[in-house]
Protein backbone atom coordinates (compact mmCIF):
# COMPACT_ATOMS: atom_id res chain seq x y z
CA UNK A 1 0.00 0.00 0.00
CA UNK A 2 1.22 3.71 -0.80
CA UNK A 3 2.31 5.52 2.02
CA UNK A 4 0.71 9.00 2.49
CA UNK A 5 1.73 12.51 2.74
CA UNK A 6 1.45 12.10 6.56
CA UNK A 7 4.33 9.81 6.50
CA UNK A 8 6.54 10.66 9.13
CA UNK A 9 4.05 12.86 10.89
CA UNK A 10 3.31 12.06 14.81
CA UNK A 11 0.17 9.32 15.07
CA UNK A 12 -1.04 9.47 19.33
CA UNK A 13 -2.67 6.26 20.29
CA UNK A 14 -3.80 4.94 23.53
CA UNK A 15 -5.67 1.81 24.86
CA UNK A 16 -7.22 1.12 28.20
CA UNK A 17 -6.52 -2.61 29.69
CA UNK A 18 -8.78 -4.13 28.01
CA UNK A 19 -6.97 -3.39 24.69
CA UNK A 20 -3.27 -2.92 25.95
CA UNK A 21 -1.77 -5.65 23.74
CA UNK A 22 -3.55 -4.94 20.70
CA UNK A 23 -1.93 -0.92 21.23
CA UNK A 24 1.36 -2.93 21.84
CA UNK A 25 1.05 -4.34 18.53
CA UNK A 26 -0.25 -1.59 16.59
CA UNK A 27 2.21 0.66 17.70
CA UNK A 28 5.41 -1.21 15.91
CA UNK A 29 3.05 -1.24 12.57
CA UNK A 30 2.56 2.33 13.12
CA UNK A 31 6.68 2.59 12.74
CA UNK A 32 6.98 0.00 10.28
CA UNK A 33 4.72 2.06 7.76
CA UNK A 34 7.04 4.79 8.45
CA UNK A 35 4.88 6.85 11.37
CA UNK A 36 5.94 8.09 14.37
CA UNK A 37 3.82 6.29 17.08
CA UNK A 38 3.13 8.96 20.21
CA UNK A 39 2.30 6.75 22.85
CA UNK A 40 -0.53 7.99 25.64
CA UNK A 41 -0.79 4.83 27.28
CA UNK A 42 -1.46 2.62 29.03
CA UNK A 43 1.69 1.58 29.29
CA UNK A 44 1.52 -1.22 31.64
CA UNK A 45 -0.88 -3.81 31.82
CA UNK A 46 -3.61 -2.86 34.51
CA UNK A 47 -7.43 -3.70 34.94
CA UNK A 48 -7.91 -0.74 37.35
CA UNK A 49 -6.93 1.73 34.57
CA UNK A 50 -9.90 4.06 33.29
CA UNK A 51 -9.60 4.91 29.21
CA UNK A 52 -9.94 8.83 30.13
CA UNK A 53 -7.01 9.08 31.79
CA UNK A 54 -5.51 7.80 28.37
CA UNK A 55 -7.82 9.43 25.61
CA UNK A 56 -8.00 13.10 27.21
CA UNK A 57 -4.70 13.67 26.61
CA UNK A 58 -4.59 11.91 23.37
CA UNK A 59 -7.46 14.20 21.88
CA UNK A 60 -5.82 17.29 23.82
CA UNK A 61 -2.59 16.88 21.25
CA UNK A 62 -4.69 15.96 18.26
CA UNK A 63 -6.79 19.12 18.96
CA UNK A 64 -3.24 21.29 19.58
CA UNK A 65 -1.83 19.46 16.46
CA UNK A 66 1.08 18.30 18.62
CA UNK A 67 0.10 14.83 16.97
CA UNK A 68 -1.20 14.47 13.20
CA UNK A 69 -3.82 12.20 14.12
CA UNK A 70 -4.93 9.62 16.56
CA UNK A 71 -6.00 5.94 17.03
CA UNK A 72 -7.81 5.51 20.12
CA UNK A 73 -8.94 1.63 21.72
CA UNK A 74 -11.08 -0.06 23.99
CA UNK A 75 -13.15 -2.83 24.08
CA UNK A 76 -16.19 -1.71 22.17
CA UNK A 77 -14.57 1.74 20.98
CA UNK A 78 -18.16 3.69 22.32
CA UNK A 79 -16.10 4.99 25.67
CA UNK A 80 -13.26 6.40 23.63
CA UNK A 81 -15.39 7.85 20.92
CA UNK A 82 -17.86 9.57 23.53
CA UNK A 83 -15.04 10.87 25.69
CA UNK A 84 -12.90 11.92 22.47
CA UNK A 85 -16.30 13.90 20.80
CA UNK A 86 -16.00 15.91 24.26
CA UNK A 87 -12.71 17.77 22.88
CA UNK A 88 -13.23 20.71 21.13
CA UNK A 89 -11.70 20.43 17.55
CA UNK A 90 -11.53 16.45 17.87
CA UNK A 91 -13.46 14.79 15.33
CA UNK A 92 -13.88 10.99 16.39
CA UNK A 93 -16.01 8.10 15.17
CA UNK A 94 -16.23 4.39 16.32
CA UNK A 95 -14.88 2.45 12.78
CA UNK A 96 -15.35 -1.10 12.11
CA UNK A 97 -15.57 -0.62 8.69
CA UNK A 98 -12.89 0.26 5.46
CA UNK A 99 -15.83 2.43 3.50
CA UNK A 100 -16.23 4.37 7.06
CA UNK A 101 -13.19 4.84 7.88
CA UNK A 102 -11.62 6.58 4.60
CA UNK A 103 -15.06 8.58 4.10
CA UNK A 104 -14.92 9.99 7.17
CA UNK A 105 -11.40 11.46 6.64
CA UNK A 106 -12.18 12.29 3.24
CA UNK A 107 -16.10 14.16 4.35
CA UNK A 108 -15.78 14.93 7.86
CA UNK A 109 -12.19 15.47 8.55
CA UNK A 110 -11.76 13.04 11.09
CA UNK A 111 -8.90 13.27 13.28
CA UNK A 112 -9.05 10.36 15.50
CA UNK A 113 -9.88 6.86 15.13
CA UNK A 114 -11.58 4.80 17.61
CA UNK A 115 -11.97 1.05 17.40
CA UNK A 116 -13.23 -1.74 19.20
CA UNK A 117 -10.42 -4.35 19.56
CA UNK A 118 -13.23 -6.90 21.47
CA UNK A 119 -15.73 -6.16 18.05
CA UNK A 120 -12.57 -6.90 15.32
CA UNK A 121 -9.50 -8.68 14.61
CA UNK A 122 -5.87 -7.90 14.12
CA UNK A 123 -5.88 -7.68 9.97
CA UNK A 124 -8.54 -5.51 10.06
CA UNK A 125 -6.91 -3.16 12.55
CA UNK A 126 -4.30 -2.88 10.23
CA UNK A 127 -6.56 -1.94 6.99
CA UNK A 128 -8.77 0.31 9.23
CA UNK A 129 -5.35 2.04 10.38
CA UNK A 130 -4.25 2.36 7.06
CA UNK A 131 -6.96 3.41 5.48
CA UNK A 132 -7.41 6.30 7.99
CA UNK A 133 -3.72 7.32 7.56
CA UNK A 134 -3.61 7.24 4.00
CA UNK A 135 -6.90 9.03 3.20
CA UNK A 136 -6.99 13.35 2.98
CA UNK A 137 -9.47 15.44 3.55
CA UNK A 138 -11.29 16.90 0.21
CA UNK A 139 -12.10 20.39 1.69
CA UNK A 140 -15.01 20.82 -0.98
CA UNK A 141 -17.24 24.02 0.07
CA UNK A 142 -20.32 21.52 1.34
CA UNK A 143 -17.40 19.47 3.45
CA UNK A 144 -16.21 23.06 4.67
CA UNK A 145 -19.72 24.53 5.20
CA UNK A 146 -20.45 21.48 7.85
CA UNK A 147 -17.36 21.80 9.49
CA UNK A 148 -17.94 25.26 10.53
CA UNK A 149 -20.95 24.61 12.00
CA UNK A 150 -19.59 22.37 14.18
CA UNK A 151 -17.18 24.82 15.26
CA UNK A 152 -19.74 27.11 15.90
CA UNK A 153 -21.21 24.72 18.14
CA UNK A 154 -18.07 24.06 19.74
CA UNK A 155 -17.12 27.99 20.40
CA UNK A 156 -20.54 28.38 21.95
């Protein structure tokens, strides 16, 4: 698969427990497809952790632009997608699917990838990842229009 312009750009990802190996694993693919993994944590093994004390941060540096974009996991994905939607200028949507997940860069700008790592399996982690990587916004007028809406909701 092609790499993308945001080769070598900063990716943030996090997982709670329930998830912590499959972040383990995703973040060497991150660096093997030439992307600098950013990693929020968890960075030990521990079923007492809460996914907030992960994601906040995470969608805090998306939203700053310290990272290009982020990949966000726990079991379902619904946590980390509500709790990442709470971040002003962070754009996040559960993905389980390869349509989805290149649209919604493409349309909606999304910034941040959540996923589900109890609801899908390993190789399609990897497409979903690379898929959201590799896609670009289109910025048509209609794609902008919405956009600023939701920043109007946001700044108010």
């Amino acid at each position: 698969m092609e790499l993308s312009k945001l080769s070598h750009k900063k990716i943030g990802i996090c997982a709670d427990h329930g998830e912590f190996e499959l972040k383990e694993k995703i973040v060497p693919f991150l660096t093997k497809n030439k992307f600098e993994a950013v990693d929020f944590g968890a960075y030990v093994l521990d079923n007492a952790d809460d996914y907030p004390d992960f994601l906040i941060p995470l969608a805090r540096a998306v939203a700053d632009g310290e990272v290009s974009r982020g990949i966000a996991i726990c079991g379902s994905g619904v946590g980390v997608s509500i709790v990442a939607n709470k971040v002003a200028r962070v754009r996040a949507a559960l993905i389980q699917n390869y349509f989805s997940v290149h649209q919604g860069v493409e349309d909606n700008d999304m910034n941040l990838l959540c996923m589900g790592g109890r609801t899908i399996g390993y190789a399609s982690v990897q497409e979903l990842v690379l898929a959201f990587l590799n896609a670009e916004f289109i910025g048509t007028e209609r794609h902008l229009q919405r956009l600023q809406k939701i920043q109007d909701l946001e700044n108010n």
